[in-house]
C-alpha atoms as a PDB file:
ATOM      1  CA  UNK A   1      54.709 142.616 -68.305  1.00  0.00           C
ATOM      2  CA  UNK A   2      51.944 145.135 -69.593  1.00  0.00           C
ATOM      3  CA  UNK A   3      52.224 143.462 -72.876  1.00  0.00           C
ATOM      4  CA  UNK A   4      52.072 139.743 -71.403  1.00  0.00           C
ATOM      5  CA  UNK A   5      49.233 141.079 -69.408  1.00  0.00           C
ATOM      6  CA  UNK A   6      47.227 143.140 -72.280  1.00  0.00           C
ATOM      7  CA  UNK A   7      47.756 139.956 -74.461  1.00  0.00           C
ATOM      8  CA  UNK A   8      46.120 137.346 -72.478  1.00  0.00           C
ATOM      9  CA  UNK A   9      42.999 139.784 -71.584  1.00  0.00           C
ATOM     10  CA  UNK A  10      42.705 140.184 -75.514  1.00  0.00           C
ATOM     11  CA  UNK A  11      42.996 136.886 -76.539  1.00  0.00           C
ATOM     12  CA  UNK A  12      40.574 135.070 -73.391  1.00  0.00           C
ATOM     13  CA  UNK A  13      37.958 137.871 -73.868  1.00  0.00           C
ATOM     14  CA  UNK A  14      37.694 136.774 -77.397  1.00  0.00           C
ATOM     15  CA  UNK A  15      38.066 132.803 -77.255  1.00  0.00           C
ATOM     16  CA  UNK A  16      35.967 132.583 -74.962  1.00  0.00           C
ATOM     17  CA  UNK A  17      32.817 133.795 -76.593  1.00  0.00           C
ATOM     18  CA  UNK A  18      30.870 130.943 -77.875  1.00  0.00           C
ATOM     19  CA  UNK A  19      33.381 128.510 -75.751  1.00  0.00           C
ATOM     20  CA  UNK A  20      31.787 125.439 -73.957  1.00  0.00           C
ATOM     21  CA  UNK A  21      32.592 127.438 -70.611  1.00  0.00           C
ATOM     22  CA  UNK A  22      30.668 130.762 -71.635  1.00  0.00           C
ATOM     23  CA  UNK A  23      27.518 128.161 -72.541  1.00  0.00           C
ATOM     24  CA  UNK A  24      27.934 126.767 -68.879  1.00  0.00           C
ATOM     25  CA  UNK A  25      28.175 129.841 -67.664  1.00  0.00           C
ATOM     26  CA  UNK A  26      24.653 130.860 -69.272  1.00  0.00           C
ATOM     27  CA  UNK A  27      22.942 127.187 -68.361  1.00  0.00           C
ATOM     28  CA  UNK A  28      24.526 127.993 -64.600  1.00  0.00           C
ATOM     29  CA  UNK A  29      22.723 131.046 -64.640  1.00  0.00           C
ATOM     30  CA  UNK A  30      19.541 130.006 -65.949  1.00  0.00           C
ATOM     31  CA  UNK A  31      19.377 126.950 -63.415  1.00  0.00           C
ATOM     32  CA  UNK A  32      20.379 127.873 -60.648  1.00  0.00           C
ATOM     33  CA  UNK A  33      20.076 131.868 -60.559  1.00  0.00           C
ATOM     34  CA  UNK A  34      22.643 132.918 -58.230  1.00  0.00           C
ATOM     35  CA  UNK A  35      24.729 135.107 -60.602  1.00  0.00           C
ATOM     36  CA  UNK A  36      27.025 136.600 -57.785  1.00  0.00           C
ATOM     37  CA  UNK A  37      28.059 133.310 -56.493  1.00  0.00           C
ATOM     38  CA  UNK A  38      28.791 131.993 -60.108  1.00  0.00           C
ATOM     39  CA  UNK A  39      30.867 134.896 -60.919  1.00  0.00           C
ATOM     40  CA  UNK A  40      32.925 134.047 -58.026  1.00  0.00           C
ATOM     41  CA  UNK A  41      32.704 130.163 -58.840  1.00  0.00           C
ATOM     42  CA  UNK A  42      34.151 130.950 -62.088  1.00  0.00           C
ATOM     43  CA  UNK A  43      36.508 133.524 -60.739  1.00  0.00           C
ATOM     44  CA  UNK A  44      38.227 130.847 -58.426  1.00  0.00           C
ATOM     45  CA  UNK A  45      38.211 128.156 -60.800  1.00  0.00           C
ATOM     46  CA  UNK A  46      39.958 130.604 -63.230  1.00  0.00           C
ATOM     47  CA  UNK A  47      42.375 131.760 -61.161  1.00  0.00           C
ATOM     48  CA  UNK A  48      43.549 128.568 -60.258  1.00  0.00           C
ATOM     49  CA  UNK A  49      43.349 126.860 -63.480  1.00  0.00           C
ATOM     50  CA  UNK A  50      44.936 129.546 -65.061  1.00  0.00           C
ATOM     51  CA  UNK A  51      47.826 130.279 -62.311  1.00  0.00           C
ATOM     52  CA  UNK A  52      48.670 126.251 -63.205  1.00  0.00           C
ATOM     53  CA  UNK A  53      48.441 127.087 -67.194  1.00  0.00           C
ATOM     54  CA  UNK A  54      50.563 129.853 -66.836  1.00  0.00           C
ATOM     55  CA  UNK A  55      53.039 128.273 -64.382  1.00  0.00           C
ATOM     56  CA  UNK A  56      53.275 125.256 -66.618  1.00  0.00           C
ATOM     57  CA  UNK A  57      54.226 127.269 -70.097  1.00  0.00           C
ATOM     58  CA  UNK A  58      56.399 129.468 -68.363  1.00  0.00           C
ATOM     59  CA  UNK A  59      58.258 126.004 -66.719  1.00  0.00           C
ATOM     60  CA  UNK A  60      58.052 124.394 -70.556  1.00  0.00           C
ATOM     61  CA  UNK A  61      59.272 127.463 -71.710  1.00  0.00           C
ATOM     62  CA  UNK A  62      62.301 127.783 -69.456  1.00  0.00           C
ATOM     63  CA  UNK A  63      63.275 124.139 -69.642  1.00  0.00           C
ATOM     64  CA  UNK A  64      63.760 124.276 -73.588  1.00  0.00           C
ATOM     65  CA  UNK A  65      64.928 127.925 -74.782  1.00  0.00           C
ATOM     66  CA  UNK A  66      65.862 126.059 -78.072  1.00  0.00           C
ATOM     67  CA  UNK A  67      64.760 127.798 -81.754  1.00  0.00           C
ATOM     68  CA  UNK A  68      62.381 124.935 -82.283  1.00  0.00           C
ATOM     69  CA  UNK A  69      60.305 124.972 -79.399  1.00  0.00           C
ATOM     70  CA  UNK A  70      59.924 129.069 -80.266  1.00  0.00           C
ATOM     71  CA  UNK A  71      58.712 127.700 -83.685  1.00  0.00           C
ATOM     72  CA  UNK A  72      56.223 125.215 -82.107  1.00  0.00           C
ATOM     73  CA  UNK A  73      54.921 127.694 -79.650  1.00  0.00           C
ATOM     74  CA  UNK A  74      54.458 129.691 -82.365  1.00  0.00           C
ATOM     75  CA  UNK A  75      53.189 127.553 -85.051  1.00  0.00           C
ATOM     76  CA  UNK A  76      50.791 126.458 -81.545  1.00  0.00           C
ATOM     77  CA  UNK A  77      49.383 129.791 -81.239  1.00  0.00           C
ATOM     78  CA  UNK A  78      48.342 129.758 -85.371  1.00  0.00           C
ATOM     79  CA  UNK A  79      46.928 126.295 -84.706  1.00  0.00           C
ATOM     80  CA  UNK A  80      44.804 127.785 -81.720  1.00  0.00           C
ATOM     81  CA  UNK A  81      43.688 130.379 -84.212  1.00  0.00           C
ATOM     82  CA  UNK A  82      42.177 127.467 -86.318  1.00  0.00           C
ATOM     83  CA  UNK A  83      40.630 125.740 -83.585  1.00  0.00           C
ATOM     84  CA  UNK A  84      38.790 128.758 -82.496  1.00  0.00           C
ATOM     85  CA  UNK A  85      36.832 128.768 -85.430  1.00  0.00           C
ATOM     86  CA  UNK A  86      35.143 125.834 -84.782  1.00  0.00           C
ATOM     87  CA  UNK A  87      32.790 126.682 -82.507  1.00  0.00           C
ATOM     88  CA  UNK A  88      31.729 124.142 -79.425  1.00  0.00           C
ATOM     89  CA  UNK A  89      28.777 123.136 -77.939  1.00  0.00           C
ATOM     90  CA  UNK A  90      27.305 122.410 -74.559  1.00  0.00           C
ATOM     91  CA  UNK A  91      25.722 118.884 -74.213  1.00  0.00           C
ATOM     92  CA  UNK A  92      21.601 119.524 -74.207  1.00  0.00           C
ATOM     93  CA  UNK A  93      20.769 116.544 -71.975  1.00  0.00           C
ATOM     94  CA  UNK A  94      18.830 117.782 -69.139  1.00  0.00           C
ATOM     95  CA  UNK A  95      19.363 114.679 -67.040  1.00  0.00           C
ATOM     96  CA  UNK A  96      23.163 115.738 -67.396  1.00  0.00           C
ATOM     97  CA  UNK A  97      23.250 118.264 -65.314  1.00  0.00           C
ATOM     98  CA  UNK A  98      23.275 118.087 -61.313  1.00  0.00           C
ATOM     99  CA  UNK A  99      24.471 119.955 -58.759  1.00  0.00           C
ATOM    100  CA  UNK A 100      25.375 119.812 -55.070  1.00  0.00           C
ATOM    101  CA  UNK A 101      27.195 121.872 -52.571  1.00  0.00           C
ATOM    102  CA  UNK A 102      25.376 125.010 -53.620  1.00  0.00           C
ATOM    103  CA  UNK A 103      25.653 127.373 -56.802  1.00  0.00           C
ATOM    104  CA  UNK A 104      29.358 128.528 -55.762  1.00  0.00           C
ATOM    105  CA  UNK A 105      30.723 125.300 -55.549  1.00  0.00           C
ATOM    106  CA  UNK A 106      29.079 123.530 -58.464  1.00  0.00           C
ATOM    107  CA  UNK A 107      30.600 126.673 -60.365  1.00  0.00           C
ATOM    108  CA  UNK A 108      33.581 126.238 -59.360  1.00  0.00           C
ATOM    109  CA  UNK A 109      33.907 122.672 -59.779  1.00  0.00           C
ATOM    110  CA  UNK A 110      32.272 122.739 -63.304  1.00  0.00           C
ATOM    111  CA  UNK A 111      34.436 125.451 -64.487  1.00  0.00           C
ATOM    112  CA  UNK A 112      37.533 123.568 -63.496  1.00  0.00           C
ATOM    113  CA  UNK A 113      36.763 120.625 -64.990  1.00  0.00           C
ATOM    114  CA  UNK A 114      35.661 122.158 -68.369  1.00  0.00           C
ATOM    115  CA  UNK A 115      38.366 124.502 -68.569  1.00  0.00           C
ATOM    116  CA  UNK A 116      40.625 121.101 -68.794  1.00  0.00           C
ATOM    117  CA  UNK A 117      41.954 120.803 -72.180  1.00  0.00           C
ATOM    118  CA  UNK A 118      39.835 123.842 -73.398  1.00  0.00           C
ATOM    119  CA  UNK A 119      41.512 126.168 -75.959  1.00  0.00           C
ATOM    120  CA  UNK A 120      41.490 129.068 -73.538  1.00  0.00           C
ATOM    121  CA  UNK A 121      43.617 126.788 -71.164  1.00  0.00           C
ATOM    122  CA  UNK A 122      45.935 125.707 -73.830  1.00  0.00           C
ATOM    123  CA  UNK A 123      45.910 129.555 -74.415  1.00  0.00           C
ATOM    124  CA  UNK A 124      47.248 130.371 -71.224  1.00  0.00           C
ATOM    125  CA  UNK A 125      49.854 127.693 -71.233  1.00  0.00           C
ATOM    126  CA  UNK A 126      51.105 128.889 -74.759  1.00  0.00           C
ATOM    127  CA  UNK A 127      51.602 132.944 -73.203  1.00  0.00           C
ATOM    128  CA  UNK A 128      53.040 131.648 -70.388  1.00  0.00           C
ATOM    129  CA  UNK A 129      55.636 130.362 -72.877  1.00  0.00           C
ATOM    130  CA  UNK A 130      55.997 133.171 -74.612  1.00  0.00           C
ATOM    131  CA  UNK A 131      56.074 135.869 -72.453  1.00  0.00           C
ATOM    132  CA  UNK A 132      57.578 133.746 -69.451  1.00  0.00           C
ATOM    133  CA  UNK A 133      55.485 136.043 -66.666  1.00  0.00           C
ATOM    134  CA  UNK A 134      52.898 133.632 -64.594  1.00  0.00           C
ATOM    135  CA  UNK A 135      51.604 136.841 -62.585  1.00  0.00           C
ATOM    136  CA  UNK A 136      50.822 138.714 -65.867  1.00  0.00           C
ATOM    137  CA  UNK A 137      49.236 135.839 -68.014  1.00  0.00           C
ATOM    138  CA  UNK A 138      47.143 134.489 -65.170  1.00  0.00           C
ATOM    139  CA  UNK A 139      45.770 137.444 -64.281  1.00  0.00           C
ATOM    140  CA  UNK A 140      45.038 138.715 -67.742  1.00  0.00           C
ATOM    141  CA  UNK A 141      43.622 135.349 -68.866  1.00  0.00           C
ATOM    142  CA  UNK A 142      41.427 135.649 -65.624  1.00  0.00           C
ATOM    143  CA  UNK A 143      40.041 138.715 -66.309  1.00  0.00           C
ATOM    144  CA  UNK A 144      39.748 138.390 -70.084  1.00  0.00           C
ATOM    145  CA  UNK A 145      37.615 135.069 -68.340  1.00  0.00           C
ATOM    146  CA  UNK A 146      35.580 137.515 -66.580  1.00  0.00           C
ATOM    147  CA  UNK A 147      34.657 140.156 -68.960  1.00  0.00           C
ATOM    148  CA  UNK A 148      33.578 137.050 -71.652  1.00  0.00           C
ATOM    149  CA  UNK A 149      31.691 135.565 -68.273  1.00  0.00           C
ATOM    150  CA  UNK A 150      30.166 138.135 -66.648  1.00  0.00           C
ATOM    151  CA  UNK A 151      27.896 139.574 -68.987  1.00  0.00           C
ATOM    152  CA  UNK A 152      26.920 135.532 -70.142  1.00  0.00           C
ATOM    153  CA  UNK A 153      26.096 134.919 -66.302  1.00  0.00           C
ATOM    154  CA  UNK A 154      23.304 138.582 -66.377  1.00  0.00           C
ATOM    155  CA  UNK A 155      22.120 138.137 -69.886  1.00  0.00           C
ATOM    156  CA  UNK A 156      22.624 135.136 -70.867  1.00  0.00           C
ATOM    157  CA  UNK A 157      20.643 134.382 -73.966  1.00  0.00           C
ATOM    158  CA  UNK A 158      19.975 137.414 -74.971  1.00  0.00           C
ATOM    159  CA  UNK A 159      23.835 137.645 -75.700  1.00  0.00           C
ATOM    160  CA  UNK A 160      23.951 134.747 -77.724  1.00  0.00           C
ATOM    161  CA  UNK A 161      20.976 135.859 -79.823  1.00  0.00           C
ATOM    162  CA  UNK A 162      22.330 139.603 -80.397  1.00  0.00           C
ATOM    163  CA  UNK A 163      26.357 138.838 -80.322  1.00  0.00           C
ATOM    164  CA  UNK A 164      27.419 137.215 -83.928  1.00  0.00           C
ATOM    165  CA  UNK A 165      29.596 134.344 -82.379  1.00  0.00           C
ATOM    166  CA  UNK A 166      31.510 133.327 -85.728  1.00  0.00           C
ATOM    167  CA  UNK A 167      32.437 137.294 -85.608  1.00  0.00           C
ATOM    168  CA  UNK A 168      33.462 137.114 -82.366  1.00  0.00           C
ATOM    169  CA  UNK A 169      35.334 133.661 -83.383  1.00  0.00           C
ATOM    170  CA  UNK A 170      37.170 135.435 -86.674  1.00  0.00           C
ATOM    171  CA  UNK A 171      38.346 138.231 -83.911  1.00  0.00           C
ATOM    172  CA  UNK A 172      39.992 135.708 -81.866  1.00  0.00           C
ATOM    173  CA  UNK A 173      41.268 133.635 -84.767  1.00  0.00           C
ATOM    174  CA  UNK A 174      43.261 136.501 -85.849  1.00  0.00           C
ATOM    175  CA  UNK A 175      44.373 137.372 -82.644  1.00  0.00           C
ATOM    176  CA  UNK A 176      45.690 134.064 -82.258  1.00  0.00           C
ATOM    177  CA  UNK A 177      47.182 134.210 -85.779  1.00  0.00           C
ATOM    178  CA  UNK A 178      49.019 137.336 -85.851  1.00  0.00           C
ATOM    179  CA  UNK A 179      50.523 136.010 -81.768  1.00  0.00           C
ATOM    180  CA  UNK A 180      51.838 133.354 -83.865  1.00  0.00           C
ATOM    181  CA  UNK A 181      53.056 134.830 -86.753  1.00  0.00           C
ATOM    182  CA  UNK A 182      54.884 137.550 -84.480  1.00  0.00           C
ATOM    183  CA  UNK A 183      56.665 134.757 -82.220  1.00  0.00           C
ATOM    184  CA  UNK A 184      57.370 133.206 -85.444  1.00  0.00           C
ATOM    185  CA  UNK A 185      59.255 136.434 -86.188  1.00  0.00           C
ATOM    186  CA  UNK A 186      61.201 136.743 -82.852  1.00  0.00           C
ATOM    187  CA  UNK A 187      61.770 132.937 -83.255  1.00  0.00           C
ATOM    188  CA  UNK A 188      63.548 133.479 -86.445  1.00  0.00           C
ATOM    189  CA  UNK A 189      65.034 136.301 -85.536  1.00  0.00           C
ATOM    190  CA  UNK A 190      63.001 138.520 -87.706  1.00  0.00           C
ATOM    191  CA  UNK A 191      61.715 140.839 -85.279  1.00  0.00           C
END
């Protein structure tokens, strides 16, 4: 469980820097400067996202125990290496962006919606798979959310200017990579 737990805190802390989410978190900030109530927006939209992510590998995973769905959770987690190196961008139009309901619920509405389909989703699904613990992965995926988050919501731009995002990227990549190539290994029987 520590390892499930230590796992998903590494590998969300790192995907998510430079992710479409950590950019919303900064133009949240910057708009509607509330930072407390978009922590916990992002908090709640995290938690439940990622309780559902985690839930939904961990189901996957149970339902087919078979060699070759170890190989393609594997072979999943190098791919997710790959992606993160491309890094994403947050639509510029200004006329995009509205809110209503207050900074806490545009948060967490936003965040939910953006964390669909996002790599650090499809993270969470893929350790829920692997190490089969929902409690563990969604709460380390949470707060590897937060630690990315937190500092984006305070600082904001001043992060992006003085963090090198493709380092930050190649950090992830390879933590996604070697995930891979060690599941690979227990997959085959190697490890």
């Amino acid at each position: 469980m520590i390892e499930a737990f230590l796992a998903s805190v590494a590998v969300v802390a790192f995907a998510e820097i430079g992710d479409k989410t950590m950019l919303l978190a900064i133009v949240l900030a910057a708009r509607l400067r509330a930072p407390w109530q978009i922590l916990a927006g992002i908090f709640a939209a995290t938690v439940v996202n990622h309780g559902i992510s985690a839930f939904a590998g961990r189901e996957i995973a149970g339902l087919v125990e078979a060699q070759w769905f170890q190989i393609a959770v594997a072979l999943g987690f190098i791919a997710m290496a790959l992606w993160t190196l491309v890094p994403d961008k947050l639509d510029d139009d200004e006329d995009a962006f509205t809110h209503r309901g207050g900074p806490f619920l545009t948060t967490l509405v936003s965040f939910f919606l953006v964390e669909i389909g996002d790599k650090t989703q499809v993270a969470t699904i893929a350790l829920g798979a692997q190490y089969h613990s929902v409690l563990a992965v969604a709460l380390g995926t949470t707060l590897g959310m937060m630690i990315a988050n937190t500092p984006a919501v305070f600082l904001g731009e001043t992060i992006v200017q003085r963090v090198s995002l493709k380092a930050t990227r190649m950090v992830a990549a390879l933590i996604f990579f070697v995930l891979g190539i060690i599941q690979l290994g227990r997959a085959l029987g190697m490890f």
